[in-house]
C-alpha atoms as a PDB file:
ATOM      1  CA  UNK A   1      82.527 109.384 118.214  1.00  0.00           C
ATOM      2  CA  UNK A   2      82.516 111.998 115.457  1.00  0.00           C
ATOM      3  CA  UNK A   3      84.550 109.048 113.190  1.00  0.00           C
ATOM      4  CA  UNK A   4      82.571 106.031 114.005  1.00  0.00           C
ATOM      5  CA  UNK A   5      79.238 108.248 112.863  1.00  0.00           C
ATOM      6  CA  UNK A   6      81.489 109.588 109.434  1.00  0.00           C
ATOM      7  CA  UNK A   7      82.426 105.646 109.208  1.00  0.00           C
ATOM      8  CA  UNK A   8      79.339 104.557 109.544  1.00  0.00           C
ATOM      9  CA  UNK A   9      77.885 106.731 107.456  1.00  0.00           C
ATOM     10  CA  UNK A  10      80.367 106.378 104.723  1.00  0.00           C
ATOM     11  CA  UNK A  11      79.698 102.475 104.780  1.00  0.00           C
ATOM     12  CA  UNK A  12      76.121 102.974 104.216  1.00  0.00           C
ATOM     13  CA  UNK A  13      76.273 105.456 101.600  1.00  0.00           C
ATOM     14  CA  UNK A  14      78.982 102.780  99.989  1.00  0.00           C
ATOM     15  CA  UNK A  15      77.099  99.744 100.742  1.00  0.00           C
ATOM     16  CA  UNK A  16      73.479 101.398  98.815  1.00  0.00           C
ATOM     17  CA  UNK A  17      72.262  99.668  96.072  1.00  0.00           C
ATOM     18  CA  UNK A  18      72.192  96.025  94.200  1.00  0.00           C
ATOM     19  CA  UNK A  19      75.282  94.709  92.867  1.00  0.00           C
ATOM     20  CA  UNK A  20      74.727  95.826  89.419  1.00  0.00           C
ATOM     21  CA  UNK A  21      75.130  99.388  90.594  1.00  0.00           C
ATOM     22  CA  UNK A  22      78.341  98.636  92.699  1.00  0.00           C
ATOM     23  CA  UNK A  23      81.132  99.840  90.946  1.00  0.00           C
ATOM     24  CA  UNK A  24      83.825  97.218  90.308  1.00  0.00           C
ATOM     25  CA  UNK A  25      86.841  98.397  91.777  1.00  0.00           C
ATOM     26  CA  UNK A  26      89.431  99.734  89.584  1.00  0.00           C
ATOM     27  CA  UNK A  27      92.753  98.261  88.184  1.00  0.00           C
ATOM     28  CA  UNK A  28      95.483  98.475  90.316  1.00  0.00           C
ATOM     29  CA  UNK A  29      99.012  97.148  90.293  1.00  0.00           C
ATOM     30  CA  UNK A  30     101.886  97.350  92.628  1.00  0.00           C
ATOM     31  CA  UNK A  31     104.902  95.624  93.525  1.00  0.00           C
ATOM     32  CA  UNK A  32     104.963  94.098  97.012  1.00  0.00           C
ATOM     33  CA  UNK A  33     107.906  94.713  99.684  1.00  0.00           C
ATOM     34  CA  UNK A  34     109.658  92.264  98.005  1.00  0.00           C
ATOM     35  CA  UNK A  35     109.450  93.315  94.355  1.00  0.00           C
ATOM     36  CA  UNK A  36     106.526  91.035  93.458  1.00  0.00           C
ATOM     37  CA  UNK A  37     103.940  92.704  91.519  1.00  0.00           C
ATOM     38  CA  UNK A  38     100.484  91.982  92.737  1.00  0.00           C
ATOM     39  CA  UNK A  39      96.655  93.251  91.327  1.00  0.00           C
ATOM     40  CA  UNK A  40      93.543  93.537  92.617  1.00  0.00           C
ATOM     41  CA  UNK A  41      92.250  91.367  90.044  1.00  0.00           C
ATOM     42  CA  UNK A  42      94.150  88.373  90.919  1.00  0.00           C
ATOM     43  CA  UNK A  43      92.592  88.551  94.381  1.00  0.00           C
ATOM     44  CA  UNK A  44      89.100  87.986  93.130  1.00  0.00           C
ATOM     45  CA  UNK A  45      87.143  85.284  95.427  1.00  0.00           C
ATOM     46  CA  UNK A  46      88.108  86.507  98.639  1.00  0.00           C
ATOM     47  CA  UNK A  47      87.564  89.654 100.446  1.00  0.00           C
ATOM     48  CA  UNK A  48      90.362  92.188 100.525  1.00  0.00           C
ATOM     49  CA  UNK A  49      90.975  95.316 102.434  1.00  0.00           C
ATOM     50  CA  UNK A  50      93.509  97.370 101.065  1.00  0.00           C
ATOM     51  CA  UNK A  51      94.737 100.051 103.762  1.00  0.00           C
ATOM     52  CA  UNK A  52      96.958 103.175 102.537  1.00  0.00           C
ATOM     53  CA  UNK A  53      99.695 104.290 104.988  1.00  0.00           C
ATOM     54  CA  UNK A  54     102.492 106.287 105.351  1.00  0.00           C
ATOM     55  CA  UNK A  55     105.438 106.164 107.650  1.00  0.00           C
ATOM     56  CA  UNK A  56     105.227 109.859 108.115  1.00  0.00           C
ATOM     57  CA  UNK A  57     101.567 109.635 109.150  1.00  0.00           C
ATOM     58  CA  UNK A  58     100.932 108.931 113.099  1.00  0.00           C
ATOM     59  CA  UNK A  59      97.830 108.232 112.762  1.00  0.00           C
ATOM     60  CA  UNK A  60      98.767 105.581 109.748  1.00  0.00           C
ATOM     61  CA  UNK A  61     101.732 103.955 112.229  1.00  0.00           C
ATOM     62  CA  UNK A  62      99.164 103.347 115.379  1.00  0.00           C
ATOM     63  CA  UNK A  63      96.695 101.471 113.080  1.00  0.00           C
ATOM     64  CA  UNK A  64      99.301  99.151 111.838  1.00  0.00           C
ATOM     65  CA  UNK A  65      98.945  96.796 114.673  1.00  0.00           C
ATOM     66  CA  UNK A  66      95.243  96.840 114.536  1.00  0.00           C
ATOM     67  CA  UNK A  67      95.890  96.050 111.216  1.00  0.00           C
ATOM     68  CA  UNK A  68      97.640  92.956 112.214  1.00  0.00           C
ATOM     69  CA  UNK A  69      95.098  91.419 114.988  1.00  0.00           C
ATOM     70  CA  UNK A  70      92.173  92.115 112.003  1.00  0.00           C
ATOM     71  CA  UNK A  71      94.598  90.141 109.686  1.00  0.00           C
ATOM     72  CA  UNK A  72      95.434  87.463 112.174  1.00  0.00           C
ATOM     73  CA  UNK A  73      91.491  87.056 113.003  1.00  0.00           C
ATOM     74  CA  UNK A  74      89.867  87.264 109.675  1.00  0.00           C
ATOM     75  CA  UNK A  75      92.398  85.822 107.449  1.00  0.00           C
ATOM     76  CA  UNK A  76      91.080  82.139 107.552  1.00  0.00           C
ATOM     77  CA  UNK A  77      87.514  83.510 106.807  1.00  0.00           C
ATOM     78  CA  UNK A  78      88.738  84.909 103.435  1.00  0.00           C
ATOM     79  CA  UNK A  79      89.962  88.242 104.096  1.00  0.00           C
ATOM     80  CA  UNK A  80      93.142  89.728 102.376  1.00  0.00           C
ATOM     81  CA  UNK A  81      94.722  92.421 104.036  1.00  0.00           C
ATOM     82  CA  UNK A  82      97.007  94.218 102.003  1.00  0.00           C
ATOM     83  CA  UNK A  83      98.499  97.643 102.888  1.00  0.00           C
ATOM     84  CA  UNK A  84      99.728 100.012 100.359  1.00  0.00           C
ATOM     85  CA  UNK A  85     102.525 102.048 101.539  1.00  0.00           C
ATOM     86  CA  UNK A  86     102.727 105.622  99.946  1.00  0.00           C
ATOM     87  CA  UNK A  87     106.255 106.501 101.019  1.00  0.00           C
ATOM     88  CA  UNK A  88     109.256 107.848  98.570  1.00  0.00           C
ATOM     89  CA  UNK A  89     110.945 105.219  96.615  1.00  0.00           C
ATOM     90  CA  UNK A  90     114.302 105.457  98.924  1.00  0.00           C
ATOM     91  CA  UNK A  91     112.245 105.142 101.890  1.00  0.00           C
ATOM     92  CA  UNK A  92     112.005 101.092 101.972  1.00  0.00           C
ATOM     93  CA  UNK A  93     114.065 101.073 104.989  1.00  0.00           C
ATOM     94  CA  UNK A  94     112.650 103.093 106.964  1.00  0.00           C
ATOM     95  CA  UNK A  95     108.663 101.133 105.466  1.00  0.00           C
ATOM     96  CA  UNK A  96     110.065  97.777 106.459  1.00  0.00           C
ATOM     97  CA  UNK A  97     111.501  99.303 110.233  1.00  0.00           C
ATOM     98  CA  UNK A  98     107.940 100.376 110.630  1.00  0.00           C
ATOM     99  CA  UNK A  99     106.637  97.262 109.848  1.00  0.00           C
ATOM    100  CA  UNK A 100     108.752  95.118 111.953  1.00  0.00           C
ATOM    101  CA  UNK A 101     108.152  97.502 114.752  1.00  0.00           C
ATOM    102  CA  UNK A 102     104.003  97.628 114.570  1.00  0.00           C
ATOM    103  CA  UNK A 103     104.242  93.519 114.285  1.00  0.00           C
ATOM    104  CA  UNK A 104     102.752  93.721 110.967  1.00  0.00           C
ATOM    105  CA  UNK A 105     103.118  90.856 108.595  1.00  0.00           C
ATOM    106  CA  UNK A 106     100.470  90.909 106.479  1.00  0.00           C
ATOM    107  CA  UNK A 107     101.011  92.171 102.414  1.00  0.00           C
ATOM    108  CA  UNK A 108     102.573  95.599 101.719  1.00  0.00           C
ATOM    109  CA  UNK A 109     103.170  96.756  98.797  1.00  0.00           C
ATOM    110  CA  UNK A 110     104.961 100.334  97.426  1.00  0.00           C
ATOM    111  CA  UNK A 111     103.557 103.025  95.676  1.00  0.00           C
ATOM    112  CA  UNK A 112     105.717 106.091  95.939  1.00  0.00           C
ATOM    113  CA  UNK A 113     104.050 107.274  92.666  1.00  0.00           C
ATOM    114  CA  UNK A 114     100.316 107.834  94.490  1.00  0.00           C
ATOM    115  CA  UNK A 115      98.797 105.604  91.651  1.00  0.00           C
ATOM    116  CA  UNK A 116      96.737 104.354  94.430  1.00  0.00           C
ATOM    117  CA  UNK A 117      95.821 107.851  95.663  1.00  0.00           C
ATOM    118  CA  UNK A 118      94.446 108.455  91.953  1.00  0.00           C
ATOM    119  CA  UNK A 119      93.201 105.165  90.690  1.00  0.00           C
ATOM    120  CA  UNK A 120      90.288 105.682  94.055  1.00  0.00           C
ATOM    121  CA  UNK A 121      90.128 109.544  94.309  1.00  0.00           C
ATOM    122  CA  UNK A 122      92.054 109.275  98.173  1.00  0.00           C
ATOM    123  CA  UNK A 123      92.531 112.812  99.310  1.00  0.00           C
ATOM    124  CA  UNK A 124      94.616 111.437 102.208  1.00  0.00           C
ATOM    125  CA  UNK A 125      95.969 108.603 105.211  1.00  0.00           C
ATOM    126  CA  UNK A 126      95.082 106.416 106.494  1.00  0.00           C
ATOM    127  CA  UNK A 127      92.952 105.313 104.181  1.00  0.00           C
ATOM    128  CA  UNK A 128      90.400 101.965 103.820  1.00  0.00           C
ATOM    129  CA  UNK A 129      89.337 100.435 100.466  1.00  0.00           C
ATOM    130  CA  UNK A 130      86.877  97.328 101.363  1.00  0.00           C
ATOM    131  CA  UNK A 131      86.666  95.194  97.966  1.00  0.00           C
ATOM    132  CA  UNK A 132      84.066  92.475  97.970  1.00  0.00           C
ATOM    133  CA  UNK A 133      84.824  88.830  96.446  1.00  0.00           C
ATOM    134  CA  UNK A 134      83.153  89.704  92.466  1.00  0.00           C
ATOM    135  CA  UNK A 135      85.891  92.734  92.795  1.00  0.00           C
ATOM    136  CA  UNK A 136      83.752  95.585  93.584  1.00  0.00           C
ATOM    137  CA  UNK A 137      84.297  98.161  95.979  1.00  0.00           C
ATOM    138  CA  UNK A 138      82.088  98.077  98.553  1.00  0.00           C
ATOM    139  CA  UNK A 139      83.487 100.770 100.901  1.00  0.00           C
ATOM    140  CA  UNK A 140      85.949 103.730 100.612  1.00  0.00           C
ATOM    141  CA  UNK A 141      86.762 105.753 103.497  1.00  0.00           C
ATOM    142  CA  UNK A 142      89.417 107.239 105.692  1.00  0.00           C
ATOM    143  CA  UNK A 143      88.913 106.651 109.421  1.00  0.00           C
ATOM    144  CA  UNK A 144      91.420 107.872 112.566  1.00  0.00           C
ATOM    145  CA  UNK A 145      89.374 106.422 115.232  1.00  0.00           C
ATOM    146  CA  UNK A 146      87.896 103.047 116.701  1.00  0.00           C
ATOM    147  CA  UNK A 147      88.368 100.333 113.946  1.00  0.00           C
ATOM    148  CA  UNK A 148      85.578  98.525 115.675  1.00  0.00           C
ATOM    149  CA  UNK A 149      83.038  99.509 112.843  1.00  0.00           C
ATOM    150  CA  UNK A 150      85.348  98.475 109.846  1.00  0.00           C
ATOM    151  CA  UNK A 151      85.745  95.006 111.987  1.00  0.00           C
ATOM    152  CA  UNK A 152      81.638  94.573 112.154  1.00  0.00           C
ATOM    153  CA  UNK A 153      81.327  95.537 108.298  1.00  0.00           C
ATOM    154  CA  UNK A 154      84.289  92.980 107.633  1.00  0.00           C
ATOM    155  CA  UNK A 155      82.523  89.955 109.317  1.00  0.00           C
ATOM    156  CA  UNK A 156      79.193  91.151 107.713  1.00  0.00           C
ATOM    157  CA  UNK A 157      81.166  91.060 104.165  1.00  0.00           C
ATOM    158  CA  UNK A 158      82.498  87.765 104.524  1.00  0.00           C
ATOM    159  CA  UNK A 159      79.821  86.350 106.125  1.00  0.00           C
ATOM    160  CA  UNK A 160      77.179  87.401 103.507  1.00  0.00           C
ATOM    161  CA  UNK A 161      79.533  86.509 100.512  1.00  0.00           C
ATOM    162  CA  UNK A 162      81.114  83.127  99.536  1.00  0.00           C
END
């Protein structure tokens, strides 16, 4: 309960304001799992949720598969799902066992630098970025309970944009 009022909260306080006064999200560049770099900026037009994990974070491994049904449900609306894993660069492995055993197939990419953690002032995972389609961030938050919220706020998002 306590995270769903935070969340919801958070969300608001994100969502205030006219689009002018939205801050457009900031640059950010990573490879994927498979060595492909990949920006924000290139996935302008659609929405895009960018979720920071960690394989060493239990609460990070029991969202994955949440992760997944959000992805499977909301991807032909226009959401990107992309999750940014935080681990250490010799940890690939061990990212792509945790994958495989959550189900989760949509977009990873590495970061074992924390560019992402400083690039959107994170203190810590999981953590949820919501980017709208002009490229501004429209919601920041980190969140260890019911994802039911962030799925409302995503329909609202791509409903209302597009």
């Amino acid at each position: 309960m306590r995270c769903a009022a935070i969340l919801a909260l958070g969300l608001m306080l994100a969502g205030c304001g006219t689009a002018e006064q939205t801050p457009s999200a900031p640059h950010y560049a990573a490879p994927d799992t498979q060595g492909r770099n990949v920006t924000l900026a290139d996935l302008r037009g659609n929405v895009v949720l960018v979720a920071v994990w960690a394989t060493w974070c239990p609460p990070c491994i029991e969202k994955l598969p949440e992760l997944q049904r959000l992805h499977s449900e909301l991807s032909d609306e226009g959401l990107v799902l992309l999750g940014v894993n935080i681990d250490a660069r010799d940890a690939d492995a061990t990212v792509e066992a945790a994958l495989a055993r959550a189900g989760a197939r949509f977009r990873n990419l590495r970061d074992p630098d924390y560019r992402i953690m400083r690039s959107f002032a994170l203190t810590g995972v999981p953590a949820y970025l919501l980017i709208d389609r002009a490229g501004r961030l429209h919601a920041r938050w980190s969140m260890e309970g019911n994802m039911s919220d962030l799925r409302r706020e995503l329909q609202r998002l791509l409903r209302t944009e597009g």
